[in-house]
Protein backbone atom coordinates (compact mmCIF):
# COMPACT_ATOMS: atom_id res chain seq x y z
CA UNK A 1 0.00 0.00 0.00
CA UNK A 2 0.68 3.55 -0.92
CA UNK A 3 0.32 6.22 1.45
CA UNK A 4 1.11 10.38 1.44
CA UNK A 5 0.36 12.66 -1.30
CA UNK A 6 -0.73 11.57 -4.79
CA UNK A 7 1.03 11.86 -7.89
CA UNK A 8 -0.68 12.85 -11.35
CA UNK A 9 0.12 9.48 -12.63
CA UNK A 10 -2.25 7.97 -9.75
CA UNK A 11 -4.85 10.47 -10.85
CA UNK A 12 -4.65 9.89 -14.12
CA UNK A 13 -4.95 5.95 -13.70
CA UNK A 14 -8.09 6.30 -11.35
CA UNK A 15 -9.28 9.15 -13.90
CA UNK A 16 -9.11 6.81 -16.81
CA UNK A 17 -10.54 3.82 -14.88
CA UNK A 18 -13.96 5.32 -13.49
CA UNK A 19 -14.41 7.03 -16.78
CA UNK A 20 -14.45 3.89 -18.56
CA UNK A 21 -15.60 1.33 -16.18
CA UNK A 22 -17.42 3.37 -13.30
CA UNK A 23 -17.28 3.85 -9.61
CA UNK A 24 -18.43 0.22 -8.90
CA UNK A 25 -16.91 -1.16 -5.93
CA UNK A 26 -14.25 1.00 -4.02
CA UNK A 27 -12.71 -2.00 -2.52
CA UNK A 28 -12.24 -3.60 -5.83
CA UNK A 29 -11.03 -0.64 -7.30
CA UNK A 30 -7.48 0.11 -7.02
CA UNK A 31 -6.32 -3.29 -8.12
CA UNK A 32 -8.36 -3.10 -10.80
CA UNK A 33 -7.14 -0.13 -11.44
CA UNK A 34 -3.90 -0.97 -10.82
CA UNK A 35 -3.25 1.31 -8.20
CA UNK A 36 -1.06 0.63 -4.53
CA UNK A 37 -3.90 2.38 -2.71
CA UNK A 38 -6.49 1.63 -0.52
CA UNK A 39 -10.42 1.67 -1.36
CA UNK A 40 -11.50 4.61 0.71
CA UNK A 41 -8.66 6.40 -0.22
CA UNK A 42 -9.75 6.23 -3.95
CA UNK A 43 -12.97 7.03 -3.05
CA UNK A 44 -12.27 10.36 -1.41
CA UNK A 45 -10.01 10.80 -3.96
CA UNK A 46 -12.58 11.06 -6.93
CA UNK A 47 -15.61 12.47 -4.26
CA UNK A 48 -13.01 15.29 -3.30
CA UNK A 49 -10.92 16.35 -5.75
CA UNK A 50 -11.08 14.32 -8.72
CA UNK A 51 -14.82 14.13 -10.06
CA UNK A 52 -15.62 16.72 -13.04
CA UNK A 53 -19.02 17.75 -11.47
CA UNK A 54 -17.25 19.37 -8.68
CA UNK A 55 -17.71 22.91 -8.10
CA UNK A 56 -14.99 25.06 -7.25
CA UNK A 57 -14.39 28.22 -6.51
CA UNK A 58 -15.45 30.46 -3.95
CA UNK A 59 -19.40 30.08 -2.49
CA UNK A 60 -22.07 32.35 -3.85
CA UNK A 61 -24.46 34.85 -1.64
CA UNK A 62 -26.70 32.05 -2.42
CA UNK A 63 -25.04 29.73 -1.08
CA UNK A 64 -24.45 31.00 1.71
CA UNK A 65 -27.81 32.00 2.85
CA UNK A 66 -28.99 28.18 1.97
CA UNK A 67 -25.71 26.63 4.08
CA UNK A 68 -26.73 28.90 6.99
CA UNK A 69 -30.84 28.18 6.35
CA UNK A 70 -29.82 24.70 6.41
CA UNK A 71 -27.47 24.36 9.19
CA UNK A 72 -30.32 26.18 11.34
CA UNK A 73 -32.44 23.27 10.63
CA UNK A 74 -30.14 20.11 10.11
CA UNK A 75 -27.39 21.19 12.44
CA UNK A 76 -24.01 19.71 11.50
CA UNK A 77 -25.65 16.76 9.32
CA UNK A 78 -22.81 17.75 6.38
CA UNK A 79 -23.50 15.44 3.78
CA UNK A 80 -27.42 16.31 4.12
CA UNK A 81 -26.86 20.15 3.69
CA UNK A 82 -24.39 19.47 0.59
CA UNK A 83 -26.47 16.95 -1.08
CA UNK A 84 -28.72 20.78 -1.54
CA UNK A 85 -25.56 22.66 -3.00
CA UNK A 86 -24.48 21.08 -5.96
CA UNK A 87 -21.32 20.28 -7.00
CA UNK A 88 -19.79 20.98 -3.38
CA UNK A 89 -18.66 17.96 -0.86
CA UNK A 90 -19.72 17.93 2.45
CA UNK A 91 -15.89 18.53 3.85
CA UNK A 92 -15.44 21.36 1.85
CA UNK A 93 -18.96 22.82 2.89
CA UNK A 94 -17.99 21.90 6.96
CA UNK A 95 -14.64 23.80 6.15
CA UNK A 96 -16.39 26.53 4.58
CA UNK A 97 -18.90 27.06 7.59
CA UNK A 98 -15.78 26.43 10.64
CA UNK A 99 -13.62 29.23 8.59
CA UNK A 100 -16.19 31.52 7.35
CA UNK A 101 -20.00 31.48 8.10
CA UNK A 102 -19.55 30.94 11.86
CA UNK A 103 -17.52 34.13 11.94
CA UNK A 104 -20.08 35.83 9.81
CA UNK A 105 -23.11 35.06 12.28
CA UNK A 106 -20.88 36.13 15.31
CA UNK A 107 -20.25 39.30 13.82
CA UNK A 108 -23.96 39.98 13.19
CA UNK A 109 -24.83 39.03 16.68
CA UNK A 110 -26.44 35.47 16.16
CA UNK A 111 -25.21 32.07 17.52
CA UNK A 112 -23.94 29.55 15.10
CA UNK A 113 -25.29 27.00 17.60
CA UNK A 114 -28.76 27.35 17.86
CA UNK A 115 -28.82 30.40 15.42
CA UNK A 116 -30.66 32.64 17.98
CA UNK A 117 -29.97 36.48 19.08
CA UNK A 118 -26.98 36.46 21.08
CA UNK A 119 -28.16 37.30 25.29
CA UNK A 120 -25.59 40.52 25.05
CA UNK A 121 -27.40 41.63 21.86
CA UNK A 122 -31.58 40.84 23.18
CA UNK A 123 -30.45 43.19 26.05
CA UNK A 124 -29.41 45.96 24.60
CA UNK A 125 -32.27 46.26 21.88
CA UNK A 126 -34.86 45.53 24.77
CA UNK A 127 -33.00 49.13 26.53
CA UNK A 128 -32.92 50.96 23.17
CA UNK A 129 -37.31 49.93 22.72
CA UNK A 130 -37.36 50.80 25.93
CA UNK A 131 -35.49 54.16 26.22
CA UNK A 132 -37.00 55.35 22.93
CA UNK A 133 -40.77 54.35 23.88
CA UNK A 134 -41.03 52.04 20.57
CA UNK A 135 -44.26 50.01 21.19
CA UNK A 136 -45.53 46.67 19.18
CA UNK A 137 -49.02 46.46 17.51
CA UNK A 138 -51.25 46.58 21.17
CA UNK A 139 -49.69 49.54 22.01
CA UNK A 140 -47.46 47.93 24.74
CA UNK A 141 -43.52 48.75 24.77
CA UNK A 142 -41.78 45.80 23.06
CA UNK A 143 -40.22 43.66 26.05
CA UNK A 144 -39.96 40.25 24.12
CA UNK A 145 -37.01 41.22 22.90
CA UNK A 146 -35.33 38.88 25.25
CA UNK A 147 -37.09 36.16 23.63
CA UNK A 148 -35.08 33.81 21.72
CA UNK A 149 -37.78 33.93 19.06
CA UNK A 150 -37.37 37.84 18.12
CA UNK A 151 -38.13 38.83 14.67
CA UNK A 152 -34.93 40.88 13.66
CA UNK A 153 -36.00 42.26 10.38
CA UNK A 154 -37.86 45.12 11.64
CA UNK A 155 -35.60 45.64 14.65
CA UNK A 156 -33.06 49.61 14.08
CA UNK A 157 -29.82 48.94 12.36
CA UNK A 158 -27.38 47.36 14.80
CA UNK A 159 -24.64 49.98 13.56
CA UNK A 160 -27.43 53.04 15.08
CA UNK A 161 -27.23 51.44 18.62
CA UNK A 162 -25.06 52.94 21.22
């Protein structure tokens, strides 16, 4: 067996053999192939580098939103939330939320775990209703604020608060 980096001759040779022959049997593969490697790492091989109906490139707006929409209902269930995007794996969508979209929702004031108003955030929006005598539809000042539940979309712009 084979192990470490792979070289474009390997490539080519499991290139040439799943183009002609399929993905069949991973096990069966690299001998067939004629390769010193192991089944799964053929397999990741093609899933995550070497398959032409991979997308690369960087993730759209789109994207984005549906990775986040999706992670708020699925939680980490990687494979489910990139069978919805495709073209992309479900490492390289797990990398892409760990490095990028986590940060994002910090930064906005929402917790990538349960994708709810962060406690620091609910307070000070329930002092700046309060303070500036904004009341909801029944004429009573807004105090759910605290509530994990709080609609943000018709909440001030976070950058007006002091």
């Amino acid at each position: 067996m084979h192990k470490g980096s792979w070289s474009k001759q390997e490539d080519q040779k499991l290139i040439d053999y799943i183009t002609k022959h399929g993905e069949g049997c991973w096990r069966d593969l690299p001998k067939a192939a004629g390769l010193l490697r192991c089944g799964k790492s053929c397999r990741l091989r093609w899933m995550n580098y070497l398959n032409p109906n991979l997308k690369r490139g960087n993730f759209s707006e789109d994207e984005d939103d549906l990775i986040i929409k999706l992670h708020a209902l699925l939680g980490n269930r990687w494979s489910l939330i990139a069978g919805r995007l495709p073209g992309r794996t479900d490492n390289e969508v797990k990398n892409y939320w760990n490095s990028h979209l986590r940060r994002k929702l910090i930064k906005m004031g929402i917790d990538p775990k349960n994708h709810n108003i962060s406690h620091y955030l609910r307070i000070k929006r329930l002092e700046y209703f309060q303070e500036n005598g904004i009341k909801s539809e029944n004429n009573a000042v807004i105090s759910d604020a605290t509530s994990s539940n709080c609609v943000t979309s018709s909440l001030p712009d976070l950058n007006s608060l002091p």
